[in-house]
C-alpha atoms as a PDB file:
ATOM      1  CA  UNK A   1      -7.045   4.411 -13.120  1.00  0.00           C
ATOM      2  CA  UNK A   2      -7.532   1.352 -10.813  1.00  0.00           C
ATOM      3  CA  UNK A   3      -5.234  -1.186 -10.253  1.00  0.00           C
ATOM      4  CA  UNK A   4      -4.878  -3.935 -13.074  1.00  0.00           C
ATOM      5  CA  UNK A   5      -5.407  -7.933 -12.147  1.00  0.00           C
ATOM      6  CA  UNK A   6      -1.848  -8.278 -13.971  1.00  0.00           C
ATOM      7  CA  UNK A   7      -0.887  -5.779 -11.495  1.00  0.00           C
ATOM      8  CA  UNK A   8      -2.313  -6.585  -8.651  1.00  0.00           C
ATOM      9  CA  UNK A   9      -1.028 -10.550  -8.899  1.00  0.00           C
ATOM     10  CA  UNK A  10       2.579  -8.948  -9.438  1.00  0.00           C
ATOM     11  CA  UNK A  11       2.688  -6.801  -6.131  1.00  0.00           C
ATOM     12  CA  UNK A  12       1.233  -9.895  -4.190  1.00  0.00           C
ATOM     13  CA  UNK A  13       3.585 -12.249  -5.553  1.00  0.00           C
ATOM     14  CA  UNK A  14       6.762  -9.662  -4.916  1.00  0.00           C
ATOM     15  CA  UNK A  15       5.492  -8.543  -1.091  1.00  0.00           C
ATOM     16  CA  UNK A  16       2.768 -11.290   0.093  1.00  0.00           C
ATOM     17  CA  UNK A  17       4.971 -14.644  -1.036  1.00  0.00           C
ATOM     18  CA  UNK A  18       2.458 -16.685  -3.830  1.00  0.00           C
ATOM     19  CA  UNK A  19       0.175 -15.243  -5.976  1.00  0.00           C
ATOM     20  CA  UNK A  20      -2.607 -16.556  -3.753  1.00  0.00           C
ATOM     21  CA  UNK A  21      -1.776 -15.056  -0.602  1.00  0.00           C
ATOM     22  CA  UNK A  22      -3.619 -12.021  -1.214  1.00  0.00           C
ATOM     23  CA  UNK A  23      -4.648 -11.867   2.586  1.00  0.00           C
ATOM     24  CA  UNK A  24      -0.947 -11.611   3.979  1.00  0.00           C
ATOM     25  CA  UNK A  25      -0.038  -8.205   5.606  1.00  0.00           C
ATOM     26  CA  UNK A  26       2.829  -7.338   3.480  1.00  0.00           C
ATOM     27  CA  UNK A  27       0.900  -7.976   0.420  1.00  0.00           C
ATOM     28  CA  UNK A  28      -1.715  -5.606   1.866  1.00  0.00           C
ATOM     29  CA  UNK A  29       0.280  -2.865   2.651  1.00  0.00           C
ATOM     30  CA  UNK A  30       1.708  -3.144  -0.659  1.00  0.00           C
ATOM     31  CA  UNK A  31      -1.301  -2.669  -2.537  1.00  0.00           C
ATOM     32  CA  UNK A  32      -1.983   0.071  -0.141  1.00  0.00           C
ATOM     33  CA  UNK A  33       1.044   2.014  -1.243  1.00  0.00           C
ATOM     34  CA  UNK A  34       0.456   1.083  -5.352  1.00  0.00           C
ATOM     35  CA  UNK A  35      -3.164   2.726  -4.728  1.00  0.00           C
ATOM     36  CA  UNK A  36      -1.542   6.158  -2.281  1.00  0.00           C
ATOM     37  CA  UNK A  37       1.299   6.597  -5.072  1.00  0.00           C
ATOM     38  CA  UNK A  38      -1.604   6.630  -8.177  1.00  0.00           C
ATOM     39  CA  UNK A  39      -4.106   8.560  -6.496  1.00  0.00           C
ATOM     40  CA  UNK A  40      -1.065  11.368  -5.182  1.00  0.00           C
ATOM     41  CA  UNK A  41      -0.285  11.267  -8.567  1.00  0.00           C
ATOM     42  CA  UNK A  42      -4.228  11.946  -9.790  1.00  0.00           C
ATOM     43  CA  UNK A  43      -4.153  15.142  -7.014  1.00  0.00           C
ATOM     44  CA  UNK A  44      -1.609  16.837  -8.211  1.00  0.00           C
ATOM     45  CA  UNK A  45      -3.112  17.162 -11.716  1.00  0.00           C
ATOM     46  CA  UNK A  46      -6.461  17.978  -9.848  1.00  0.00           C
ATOM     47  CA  UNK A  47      -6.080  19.884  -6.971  1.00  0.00           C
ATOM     48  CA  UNK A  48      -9.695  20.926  -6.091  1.00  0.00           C
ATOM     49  CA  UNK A  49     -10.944  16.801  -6.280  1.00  0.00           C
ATOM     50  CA  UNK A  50     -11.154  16.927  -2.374  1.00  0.00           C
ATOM     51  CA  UNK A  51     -13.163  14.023  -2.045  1.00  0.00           C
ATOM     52  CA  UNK A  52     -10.595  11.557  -4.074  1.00  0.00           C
ATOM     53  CA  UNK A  53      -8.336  13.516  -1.471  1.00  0.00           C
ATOM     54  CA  UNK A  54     -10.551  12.524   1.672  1.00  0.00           C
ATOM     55  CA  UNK A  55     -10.480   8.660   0.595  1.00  0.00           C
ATOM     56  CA  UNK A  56      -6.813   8.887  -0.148  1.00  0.00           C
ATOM     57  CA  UNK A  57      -6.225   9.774   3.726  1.00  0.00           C
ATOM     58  CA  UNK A  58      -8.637   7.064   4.662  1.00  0.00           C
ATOM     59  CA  UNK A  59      -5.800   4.680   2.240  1.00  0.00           C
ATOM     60  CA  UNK A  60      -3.045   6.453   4.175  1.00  0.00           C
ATOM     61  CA  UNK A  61      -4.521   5.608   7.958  1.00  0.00           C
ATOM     62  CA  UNK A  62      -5.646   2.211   6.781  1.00  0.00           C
ATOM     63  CA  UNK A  63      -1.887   1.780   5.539  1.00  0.00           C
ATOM     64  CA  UNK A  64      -0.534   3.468   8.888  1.00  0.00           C
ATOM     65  CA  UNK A  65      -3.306   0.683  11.203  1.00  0.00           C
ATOM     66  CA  UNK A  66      -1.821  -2.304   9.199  1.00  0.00           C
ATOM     67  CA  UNK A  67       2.060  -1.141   9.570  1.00  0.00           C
ATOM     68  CA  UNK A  68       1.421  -0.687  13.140  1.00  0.00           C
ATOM     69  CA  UNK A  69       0.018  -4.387  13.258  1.00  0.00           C
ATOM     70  CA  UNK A  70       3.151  -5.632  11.169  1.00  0.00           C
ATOM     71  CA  UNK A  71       5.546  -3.667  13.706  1.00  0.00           C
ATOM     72  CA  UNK A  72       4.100  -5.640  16.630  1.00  0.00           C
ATOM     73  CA  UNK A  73       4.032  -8.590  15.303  1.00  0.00           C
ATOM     74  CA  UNK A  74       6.551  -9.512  12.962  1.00  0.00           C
ATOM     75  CA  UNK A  75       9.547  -6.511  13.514  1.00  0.00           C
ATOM     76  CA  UNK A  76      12.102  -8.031  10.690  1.00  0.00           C
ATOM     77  CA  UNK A  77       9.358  -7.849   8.729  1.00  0.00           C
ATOM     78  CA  UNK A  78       7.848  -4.613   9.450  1.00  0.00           C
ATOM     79  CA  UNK A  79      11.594  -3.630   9.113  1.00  0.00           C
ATOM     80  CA  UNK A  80      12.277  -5.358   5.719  1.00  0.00           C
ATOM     81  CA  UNK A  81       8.445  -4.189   4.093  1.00  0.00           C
ATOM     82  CA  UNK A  82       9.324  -0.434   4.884  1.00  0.00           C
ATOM     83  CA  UNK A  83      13.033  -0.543   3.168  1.00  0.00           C
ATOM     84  CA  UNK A  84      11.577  -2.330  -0.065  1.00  0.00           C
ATOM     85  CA  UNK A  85       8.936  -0.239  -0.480  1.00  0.00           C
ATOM     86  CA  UNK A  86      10.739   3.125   0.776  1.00  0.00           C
ATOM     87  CA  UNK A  87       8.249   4.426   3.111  1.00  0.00           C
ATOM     88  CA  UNK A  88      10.540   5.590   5.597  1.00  0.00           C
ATOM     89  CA  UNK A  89      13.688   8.538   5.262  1.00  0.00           C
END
């Protein structure tokens, strides 16, 4: 089940600052993870779906590229997105 507008406009506004900023890198990464956590979800119930499984590890490097970009460029940040969205142990 995709991601709902109603949705979508909530995890902007939370990570990415307005509702309009749907280009900022925390907002990104935020969707990112909303999509990972529903497909994981989806996999366990289907185990054998392995090509929802191949574009969830395309979602997971695309995630892991965008981070990296955060981490260089804005630490606090970088720091501050992982702890919200608990990405890190």
């Amino acid at each position: 089940m995709p991601l709902t507008k109603e949705k979508k406009a909530e995890v902007i506004k939370n990570f990415g600052g307005a509702t309009t900023n749907t280009g900022s890198i925390e907002g990104q990464i935020a969707l990112l993870t909303e999509r990972i956590s529903q497909i994981s979800s989806h996999l366990q119930q289907n185990k054998k779906d392995f090509s929802t499984h191949r574009g969830l590890m395309q979602l997971v490097g695309k995630r892991k590229r965008l981070l990296t970009y955060l981490q260089k460029h804005n630490l606090t940040g970088y720091r501050q997105l992982i702890e919200k969205l608990g990405l890190r142990k």
